[in-house]
Structures are given as structure tokens and as C-alpha cells.
Protein backbone atom coordinates (compact mmCIF):
# COMPACT_ATOMS: atom_id res chain seq x y z
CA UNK A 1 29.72 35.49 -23.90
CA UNK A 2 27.84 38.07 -21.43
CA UNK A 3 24.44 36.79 -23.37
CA UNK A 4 25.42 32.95 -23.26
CA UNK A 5 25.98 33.38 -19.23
CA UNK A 6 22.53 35.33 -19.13
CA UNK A 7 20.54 32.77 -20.98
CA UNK A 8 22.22 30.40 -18.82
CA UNK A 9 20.98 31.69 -16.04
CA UNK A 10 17.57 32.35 -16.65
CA UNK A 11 17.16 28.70 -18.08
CA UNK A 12 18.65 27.45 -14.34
CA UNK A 13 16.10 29.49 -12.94
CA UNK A 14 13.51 28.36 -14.75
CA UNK A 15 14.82 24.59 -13.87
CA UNK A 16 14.92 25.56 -10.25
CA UNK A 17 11.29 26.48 -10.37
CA UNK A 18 9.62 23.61 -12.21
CA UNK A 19 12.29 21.30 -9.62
CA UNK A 20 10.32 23.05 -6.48
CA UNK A 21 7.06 22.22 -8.57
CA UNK A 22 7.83 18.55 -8.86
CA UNK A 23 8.80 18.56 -5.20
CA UNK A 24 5.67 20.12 -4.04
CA UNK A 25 3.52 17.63 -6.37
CA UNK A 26 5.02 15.10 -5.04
CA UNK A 27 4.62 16.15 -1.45
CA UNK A 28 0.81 15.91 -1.88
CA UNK A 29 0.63 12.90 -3.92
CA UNK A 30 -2.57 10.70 -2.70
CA UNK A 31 -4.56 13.36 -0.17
CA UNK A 32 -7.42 13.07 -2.62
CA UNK A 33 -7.52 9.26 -0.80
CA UNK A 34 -6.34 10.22 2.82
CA UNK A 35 -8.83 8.80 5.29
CA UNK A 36 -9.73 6.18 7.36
CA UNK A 37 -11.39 2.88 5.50
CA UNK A 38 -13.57 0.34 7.56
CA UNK A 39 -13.68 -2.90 6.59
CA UNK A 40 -16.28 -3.99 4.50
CA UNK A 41 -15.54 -7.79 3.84
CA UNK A 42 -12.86 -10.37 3.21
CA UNK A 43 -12.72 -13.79 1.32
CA UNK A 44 -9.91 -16.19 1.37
CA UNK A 45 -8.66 -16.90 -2.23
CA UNK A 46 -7.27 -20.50 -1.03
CA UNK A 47 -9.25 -22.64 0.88
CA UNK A 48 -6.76 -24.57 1.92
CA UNK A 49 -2.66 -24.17 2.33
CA UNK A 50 -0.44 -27.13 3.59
CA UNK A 51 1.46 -26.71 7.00
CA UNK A 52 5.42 -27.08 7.43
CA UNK A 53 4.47 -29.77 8.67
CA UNK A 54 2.79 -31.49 5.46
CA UNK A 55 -0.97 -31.25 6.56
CA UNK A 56 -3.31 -29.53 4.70
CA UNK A 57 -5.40 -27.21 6.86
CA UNK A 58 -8.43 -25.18 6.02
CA UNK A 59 -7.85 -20.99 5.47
CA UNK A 60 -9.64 -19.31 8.42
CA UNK A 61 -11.59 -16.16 7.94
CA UNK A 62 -10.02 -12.88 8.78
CA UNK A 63 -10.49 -9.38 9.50
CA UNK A 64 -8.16 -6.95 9.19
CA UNK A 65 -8.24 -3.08 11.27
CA UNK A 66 -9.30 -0.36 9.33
CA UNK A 67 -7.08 0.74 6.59
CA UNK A 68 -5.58 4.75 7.18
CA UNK A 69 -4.04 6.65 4.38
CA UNK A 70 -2.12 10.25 5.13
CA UNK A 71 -0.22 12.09 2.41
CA UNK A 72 -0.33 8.90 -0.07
CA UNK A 73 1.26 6.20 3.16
CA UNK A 74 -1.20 3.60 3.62
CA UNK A 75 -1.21 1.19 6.38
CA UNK A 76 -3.37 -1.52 8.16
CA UNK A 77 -2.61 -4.58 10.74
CA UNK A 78 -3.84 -7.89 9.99
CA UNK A 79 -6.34 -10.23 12.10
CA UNK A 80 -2.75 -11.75 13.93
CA UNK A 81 -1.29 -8.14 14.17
CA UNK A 82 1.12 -7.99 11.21
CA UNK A 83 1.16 -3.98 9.76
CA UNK A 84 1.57 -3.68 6.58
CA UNK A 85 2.57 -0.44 4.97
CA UNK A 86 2.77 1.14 1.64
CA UNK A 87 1.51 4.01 -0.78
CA UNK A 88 -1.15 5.16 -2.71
CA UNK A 89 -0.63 6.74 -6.52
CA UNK A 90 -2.36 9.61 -7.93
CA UNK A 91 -4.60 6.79 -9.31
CA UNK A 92 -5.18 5.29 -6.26
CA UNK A 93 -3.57 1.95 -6.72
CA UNK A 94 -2.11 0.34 -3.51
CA UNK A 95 0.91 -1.10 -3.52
CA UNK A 96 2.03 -2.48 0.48
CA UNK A 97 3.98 -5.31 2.25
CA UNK A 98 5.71 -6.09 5.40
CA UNK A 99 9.16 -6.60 6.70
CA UNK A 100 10.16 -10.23 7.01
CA UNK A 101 9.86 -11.43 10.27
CA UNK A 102 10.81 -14.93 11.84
CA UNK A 103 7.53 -16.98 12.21
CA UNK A 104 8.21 -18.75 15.61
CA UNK A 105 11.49 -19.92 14.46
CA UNK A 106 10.07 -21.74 11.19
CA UNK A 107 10.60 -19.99 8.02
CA UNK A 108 10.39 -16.43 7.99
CA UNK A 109 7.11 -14.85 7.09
CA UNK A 110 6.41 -12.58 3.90
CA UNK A 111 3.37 -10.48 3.44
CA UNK A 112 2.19 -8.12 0.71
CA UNK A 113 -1.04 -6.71 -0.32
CA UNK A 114 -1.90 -4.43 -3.90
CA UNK A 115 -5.11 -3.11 -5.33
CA UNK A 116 -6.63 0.07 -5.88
CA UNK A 117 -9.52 2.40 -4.62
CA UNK A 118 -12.37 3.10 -6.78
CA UNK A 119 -14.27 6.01 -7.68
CA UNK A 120 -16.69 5.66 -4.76
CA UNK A 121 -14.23 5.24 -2.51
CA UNK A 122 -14.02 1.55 -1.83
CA UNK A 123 -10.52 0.26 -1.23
CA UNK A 124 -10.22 -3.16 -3.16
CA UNK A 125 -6.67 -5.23 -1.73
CA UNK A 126 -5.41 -8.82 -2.12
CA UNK A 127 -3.11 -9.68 0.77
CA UNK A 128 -0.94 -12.59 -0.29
CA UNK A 129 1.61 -14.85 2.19
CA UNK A 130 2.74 -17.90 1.91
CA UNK A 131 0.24 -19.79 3.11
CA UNK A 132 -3.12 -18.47 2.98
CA UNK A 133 -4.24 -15.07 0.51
CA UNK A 134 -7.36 -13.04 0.97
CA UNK A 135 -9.16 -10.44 -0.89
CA UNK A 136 -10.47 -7.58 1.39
CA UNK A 137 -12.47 -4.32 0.96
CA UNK A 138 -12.55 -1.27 2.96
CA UNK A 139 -15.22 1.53 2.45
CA UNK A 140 -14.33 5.03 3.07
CA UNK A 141 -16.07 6.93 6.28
């Protein structure tokens, strides 16, 4: 019984430590990408959307801030001043979006954005909404 307890307990121990290891991992996921990204260049990926009011209306060109990433968080604001927030994997895919929020009283507004950063450091996104979606790259500084 004594030896069952005492092979018990080193096994727990052993648990304990790889636990801390996990947590510590964790902790530090994405630094390899924290950093401030300019923007590079944008393109809508629909020309056009129609309105809530039926018209069809042309996309307009946007740029975004710079994109930030700190201990695997990412976040940027949009041309109209929507943030969007998210994380970073060990990979560095991107995965973001934005709280719902009530579009001047018409129907609510949803954002998201997902991509990844490459090896050089560029930061690839496509930020789709309901009406218009863009493709945008930031560059590391």
C-alpha cells in the first residue's frame, strides 16, 4: 500500500510539472509575431454590395491602422473606426472579429477578419461584413 501511495505521488508530481509547462507555453504563445504591422495595401473582394435600401453601391477603398500583436492578441481599427480583436497561433494564423454593434439603428453590424503571417513577416487578412469584404496586408517594422 505504502509503495502504491508513493508512486502515486511522484506520478502527481510529475503531472503538476508538465501542467506548469503547458501553462507557461501557453503564456508565450505568438511573441515570435508581437509587433507593430503597417499597412501595406488593401483590395475590396466585392465591387459592389446592395444597400438596405435595395441600391447597389460601389465598395470604397479602405485603409485600416496598423495592425499590433502582444503575447499572441492581435488587434487593428478599421477605416470607420471598428477594432477588431483576436489571436495569433504558434503558426501565425489570425483568427479576429468584432462585437456586434447596432449600425445606426438598421441591422446590427458583424465583422471578422482571418489569415496568417508569412515567413517574412507580412500579415495577409480578409476582413469580411456584410456588405463589403477586403483583403489587406500589413508588413512588419
Amino acid at each position: 500500500m505504502r509503495t502504491q501511495i508513493g508512486l502515486l505521488s511522484v506520478v502527481g508530481f510529475f503531472g503538476l510539472l508538465a501542467t506548469a509547462d503547458a501553462q507557461t507555453q501557453s503564456a508565450s504563445t505568438g511573441t515570435a509575431f508581437d509587433g507593430t504591422y503597417h499597412f501595406v495595401t488593401g483590395a475590396s473582394v466585392n465591387p459592389t454590395y446592395t444597400s438596405s435600401k435595395g441600391d447597389t453601391a460601389p465598395c470604397p477603398y479602405r485603409t485600416p491602422g496598423p495592425l499590433t500583436i502582444a503575447s499572441g492578441q492581435a488587434r487593428y481599427n478599421t477605416e470607420t473606426g471598428y477594432e477588431l480583436v483576436g489571436t495569433v497561433n504558434p503558426q501565425g494564423q489570425l483568427a479576429m472579429h468584432m462585437a456586434p454593434v447596432a449600425n445606426g439603428g438598421s441591422r446590427p453590424l458583424e465583422m471578422d477578419a482571418a489569415g496568417g503571417i508569412d515567413a517574412n513577416g507580412a500579415a495577409h487578412l480578409r476582413q469580411r461584413a456584410s456588405a463589403c469584404s477586403y483583403n489587406f496586408v500589413w508588413q512588419k517594422q
